[in-house]
Each structure stands twice: as structure tokens, then as C-alpha cells.
C-alpha atoms as a PDB file:
ATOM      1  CA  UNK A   1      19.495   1.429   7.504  1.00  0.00           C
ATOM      2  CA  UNK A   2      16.118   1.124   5.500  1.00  0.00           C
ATOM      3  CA  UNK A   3      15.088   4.530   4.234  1.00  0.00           C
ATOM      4  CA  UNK A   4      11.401   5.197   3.299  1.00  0.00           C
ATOM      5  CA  UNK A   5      11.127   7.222   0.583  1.00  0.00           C
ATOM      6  CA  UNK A   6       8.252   7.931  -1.064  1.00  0.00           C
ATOM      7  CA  UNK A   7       7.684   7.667  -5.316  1.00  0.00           C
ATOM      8  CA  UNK A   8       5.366   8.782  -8.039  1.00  0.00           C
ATOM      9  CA  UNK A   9       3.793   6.439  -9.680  1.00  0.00           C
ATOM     10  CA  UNK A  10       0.840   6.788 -12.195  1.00  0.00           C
ATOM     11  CA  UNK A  11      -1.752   3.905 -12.332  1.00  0.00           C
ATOM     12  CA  UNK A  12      -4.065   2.610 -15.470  1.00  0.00           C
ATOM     13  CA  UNK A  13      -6.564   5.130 -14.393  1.00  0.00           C
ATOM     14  CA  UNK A  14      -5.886   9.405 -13.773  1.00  0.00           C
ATOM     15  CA  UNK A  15      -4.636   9.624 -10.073  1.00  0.00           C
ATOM     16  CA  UNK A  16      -2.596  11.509  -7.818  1.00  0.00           C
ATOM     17  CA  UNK A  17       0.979  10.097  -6.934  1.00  0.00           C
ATOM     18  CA  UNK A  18       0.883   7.700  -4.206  1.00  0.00           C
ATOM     19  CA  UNK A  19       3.370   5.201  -3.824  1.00  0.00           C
ATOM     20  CA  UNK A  20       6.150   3.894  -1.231  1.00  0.00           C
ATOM     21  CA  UNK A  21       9.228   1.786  -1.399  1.00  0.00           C
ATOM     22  CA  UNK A  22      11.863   0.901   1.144  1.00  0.00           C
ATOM     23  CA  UNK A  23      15.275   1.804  -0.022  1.00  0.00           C
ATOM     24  CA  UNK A  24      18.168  -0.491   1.508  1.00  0.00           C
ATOM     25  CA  UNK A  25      22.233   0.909   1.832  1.00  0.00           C
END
């Protein structure tokens, strides 16, 4: 079952964490 989960990722520039990825098991 795919899970979303969400992650923290910083870009080039200052920014809040935004991010998602699908996580397969």
C-alpha cells in the first residue's frame, strides 16, 4: 500500500519545507 508521507527538503534559495514522496511496502 503506497503511503504519502511528507519530507523536508531545503531548495537553492531560503524556504519553508515543502516536499512529498510516495513510499512503497
Amino acid at each position: 500500500t503506497p503511503l504519502k508521507e511528507s519530507t523536508c527538503y531545503l531548495p537553492k534559495e531560503t524556504g519553508p519545507c515543502v516536499g512529498y514522496f510516495f513510499r512503497y511496502y
